[in-house]
Protein backbone atom coordinates (compact mmCIF):
# COMPACT_ATOMS: atom_id res chain seq x y z
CA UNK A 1 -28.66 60.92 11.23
CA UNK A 2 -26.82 59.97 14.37
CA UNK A 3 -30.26 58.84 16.04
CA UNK A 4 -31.04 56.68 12.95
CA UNK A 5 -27.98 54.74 13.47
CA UNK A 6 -28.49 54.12 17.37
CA UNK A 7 -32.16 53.07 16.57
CA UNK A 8 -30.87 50.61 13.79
CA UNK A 9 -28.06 49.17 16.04
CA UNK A 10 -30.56 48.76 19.15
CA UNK A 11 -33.04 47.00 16.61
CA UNK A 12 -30.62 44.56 15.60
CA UNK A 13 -29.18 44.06 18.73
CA UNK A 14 -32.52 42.81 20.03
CA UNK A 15 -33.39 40.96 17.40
CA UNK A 16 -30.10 39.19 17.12
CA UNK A 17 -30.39 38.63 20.94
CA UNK A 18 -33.62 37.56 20.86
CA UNK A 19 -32.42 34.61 18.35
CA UNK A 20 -30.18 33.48 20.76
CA UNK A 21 -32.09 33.73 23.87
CA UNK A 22 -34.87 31.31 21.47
CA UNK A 23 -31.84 29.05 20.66
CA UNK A 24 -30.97 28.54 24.40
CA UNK A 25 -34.53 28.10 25.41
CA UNK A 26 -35.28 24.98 22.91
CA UNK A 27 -32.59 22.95 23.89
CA UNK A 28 -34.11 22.79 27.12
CA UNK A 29 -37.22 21.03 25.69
CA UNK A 30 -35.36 18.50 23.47
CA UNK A 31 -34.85 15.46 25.56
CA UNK A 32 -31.51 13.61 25.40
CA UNK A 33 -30.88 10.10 26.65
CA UNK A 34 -27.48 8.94 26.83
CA UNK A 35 -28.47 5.47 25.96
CA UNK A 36 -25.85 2.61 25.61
CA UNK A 37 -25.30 1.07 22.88
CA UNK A 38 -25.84 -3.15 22.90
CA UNK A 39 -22.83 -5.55 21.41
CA UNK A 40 -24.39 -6.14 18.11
CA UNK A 41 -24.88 -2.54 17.50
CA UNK A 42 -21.22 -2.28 18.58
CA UNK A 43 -20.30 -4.88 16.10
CA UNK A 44 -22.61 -3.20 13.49
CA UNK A 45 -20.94 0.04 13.62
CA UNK A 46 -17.48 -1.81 13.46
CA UNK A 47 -18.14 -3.78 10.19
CA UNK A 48 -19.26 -0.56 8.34
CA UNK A 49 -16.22 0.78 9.07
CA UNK A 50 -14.00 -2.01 8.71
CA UNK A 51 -16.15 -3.44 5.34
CA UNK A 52 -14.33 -3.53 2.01
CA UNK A 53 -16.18 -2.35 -1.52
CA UNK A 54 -15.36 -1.79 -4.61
CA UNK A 55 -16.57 1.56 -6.15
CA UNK A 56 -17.01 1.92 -9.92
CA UNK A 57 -16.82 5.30 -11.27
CA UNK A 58 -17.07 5.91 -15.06
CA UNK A 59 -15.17 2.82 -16.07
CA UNK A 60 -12.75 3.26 -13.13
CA UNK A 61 -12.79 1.16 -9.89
CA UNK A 62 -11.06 1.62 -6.87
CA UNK A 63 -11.18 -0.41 -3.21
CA UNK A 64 -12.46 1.35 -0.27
CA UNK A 65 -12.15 0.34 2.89
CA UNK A 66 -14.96 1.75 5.53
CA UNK A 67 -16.60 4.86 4.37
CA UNK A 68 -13.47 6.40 2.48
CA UNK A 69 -10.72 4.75 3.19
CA UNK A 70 -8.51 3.80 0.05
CA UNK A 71 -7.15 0.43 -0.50
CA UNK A 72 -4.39 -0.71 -2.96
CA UNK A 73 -4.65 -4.00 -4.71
CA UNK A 74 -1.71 -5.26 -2.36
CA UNK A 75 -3.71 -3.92 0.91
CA UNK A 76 -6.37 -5.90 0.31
CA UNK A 77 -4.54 -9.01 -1.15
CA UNK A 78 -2.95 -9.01 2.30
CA UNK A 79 -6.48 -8.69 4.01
CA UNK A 80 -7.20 -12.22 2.65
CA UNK A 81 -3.83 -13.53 2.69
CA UNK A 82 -3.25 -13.93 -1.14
CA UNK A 83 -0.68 -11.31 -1.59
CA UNK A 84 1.35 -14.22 -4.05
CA UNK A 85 -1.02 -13.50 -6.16
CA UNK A 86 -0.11 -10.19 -7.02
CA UNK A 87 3.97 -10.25 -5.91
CA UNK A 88 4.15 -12.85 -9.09
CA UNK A 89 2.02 -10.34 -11.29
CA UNK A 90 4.13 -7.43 -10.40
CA UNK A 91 7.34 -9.19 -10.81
CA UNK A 92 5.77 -10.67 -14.40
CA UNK A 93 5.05 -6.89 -14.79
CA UNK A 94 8.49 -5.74 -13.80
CA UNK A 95 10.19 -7.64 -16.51
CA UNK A 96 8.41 -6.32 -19.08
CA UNK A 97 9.13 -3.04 -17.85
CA UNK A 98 12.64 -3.79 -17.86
CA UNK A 99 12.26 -5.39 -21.18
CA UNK A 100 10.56 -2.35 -23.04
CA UNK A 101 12.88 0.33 -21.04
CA UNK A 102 16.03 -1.63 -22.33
CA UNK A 103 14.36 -1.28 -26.19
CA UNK A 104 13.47 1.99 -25.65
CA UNK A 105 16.83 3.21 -24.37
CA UNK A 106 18.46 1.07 -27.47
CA UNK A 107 15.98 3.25 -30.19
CA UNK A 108 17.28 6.36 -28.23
CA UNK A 109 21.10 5.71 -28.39
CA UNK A 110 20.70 4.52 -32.14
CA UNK A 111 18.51 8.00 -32.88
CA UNK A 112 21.48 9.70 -30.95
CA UNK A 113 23.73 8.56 -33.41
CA UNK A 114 21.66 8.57 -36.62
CA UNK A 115 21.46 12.31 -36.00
CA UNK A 116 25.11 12.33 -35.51
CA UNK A 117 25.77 10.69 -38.86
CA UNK A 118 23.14 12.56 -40.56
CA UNK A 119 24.76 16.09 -39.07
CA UNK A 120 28.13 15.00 -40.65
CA UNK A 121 29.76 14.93 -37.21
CA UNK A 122 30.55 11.75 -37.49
CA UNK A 123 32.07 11.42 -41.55
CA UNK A 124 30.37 8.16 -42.75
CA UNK A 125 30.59 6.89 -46.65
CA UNK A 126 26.43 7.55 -47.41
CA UNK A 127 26.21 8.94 -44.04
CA UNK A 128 22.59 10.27 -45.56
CA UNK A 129 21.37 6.55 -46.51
CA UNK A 130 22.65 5.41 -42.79
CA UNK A 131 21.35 8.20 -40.94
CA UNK A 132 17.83 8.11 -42.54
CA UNK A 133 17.71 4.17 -41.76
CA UNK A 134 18.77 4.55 -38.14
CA UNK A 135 16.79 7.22 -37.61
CA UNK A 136 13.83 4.50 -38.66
CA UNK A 137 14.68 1.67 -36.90
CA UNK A 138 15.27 3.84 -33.74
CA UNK A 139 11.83 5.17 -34.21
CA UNK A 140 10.53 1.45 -34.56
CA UNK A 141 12.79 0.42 -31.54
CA UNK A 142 10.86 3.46 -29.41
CA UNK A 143 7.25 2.60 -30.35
CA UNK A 144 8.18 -1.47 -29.60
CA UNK A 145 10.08 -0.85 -26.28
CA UNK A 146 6.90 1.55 -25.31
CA UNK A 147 4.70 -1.00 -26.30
CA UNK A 148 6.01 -3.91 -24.42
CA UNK A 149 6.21 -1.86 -21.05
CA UNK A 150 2.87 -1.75 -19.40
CA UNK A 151 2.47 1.26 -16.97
CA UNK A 152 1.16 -0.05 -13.41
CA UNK A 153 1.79 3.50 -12.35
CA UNK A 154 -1.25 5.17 -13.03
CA UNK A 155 -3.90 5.41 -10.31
CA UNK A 156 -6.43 3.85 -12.08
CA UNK A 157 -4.11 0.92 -13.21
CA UNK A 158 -4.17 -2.48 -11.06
CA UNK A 159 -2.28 -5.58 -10.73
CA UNK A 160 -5.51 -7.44 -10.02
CA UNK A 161 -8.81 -7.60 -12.26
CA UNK A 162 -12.22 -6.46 -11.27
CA UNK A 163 -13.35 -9.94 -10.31
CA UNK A 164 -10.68 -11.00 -8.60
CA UNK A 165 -11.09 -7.60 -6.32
CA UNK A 166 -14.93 -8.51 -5.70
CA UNK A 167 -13.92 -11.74 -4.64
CA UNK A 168 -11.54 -10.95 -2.26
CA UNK A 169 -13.83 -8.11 -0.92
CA UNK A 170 -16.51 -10.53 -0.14
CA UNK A 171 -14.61 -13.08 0.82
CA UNK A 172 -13.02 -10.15 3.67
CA UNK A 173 -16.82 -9.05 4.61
CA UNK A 174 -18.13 -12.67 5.26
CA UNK A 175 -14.95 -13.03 7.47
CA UNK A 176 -15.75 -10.15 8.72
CA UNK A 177 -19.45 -10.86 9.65
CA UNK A 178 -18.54 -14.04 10.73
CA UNK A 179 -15.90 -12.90 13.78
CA UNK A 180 -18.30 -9.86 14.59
CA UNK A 181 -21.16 -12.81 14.72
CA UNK A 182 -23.54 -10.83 12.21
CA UNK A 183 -25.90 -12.00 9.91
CA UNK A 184 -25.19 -12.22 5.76
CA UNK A 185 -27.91 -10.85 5.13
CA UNK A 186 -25.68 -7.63 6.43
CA UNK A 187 -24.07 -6.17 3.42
């Protein structure tokens, strides 16, 4: 038994030796150059990673900057100086925020106190007929104030449209080509 176990550890330390003996032995016939690189490969390499796209997934687009980098609407608004653009959308967008949230939180406080009335806290003549009808106008004042409140939140949500992102992106590359002093028919 024990001389099984030295002849099966000898055999695999030879044959995992004799890997890495093979491993050092081909590097010596690859042949590296350390070759520079020229200016417009230099360039070349820069505008891939400094290039702006827009990636469509399933319905769902997002900016990237480089290889992976993420971009927000705002990033690359600033990238060709129209960041107005957006600042008056997102104020515009604001508002209405503000707007729904206020109707929202008035169809809350009147639901709050429709339940009050209806649960005879409160002692109102036909408490049950104003109860019941507060309870449905707050209801209506919920689903309006959620309604009028667009959610710029989500990550798939943006303050500019599709178009207006492929425009700017383009509009950043052919800058981009043109200070790196590339040709458009890069892409």
């Amino acid at each position: 038994m024990k001389k099984t176990r030295i002849k099966t550890f000898l055999i695999t330390t030879i044959f995992a030796m004799s890997f890495s003996l093979n491993s050092f032995s081909a590097d010596e016939n690859y042949n590296f150059h350390d070759k520079p690189l020229t200016q417009s490969e230099i360039n070349l390499w820069k505008y891939k990673m400094e290039r702006i796209s827009i990636k469509n997934n399933l319905g769902k687009w997002e900016i990237v900057q480089g290889i992976n980098t993420k971009l927000g609407d705002m990033e690359l608004l600033r990238l060709v100086g129209a960041e107005k653009i957006a600042l008056e959308r997102i104020k515009n967008v604001e508002l209405k925020q503000n707007l729904g949230n206020g109707v929202s939180l008035l169809g809350l406080i009147g639901a709050v106190l429709s339940g009050i009335i209806l649960g005879n806290i409160i002692k109102v003549n036909n408490g049950v007929y104003y109860g019941a009808g507060g309870l449905g106008v707050s209801a209506v004042l919920l689903v309006v104030g959620n309604s009028i409140s667009p959610v710029i939140s989500d990550e798939n949500s943006h303050v500019i449209t599709l178009d207006e992102a492929i425009d700017a992106s383009d509009s950043y590359n052919k800058k981009l080509r043109e200070v790196l002093k590339l040709p458009d028919s890069i892409q």
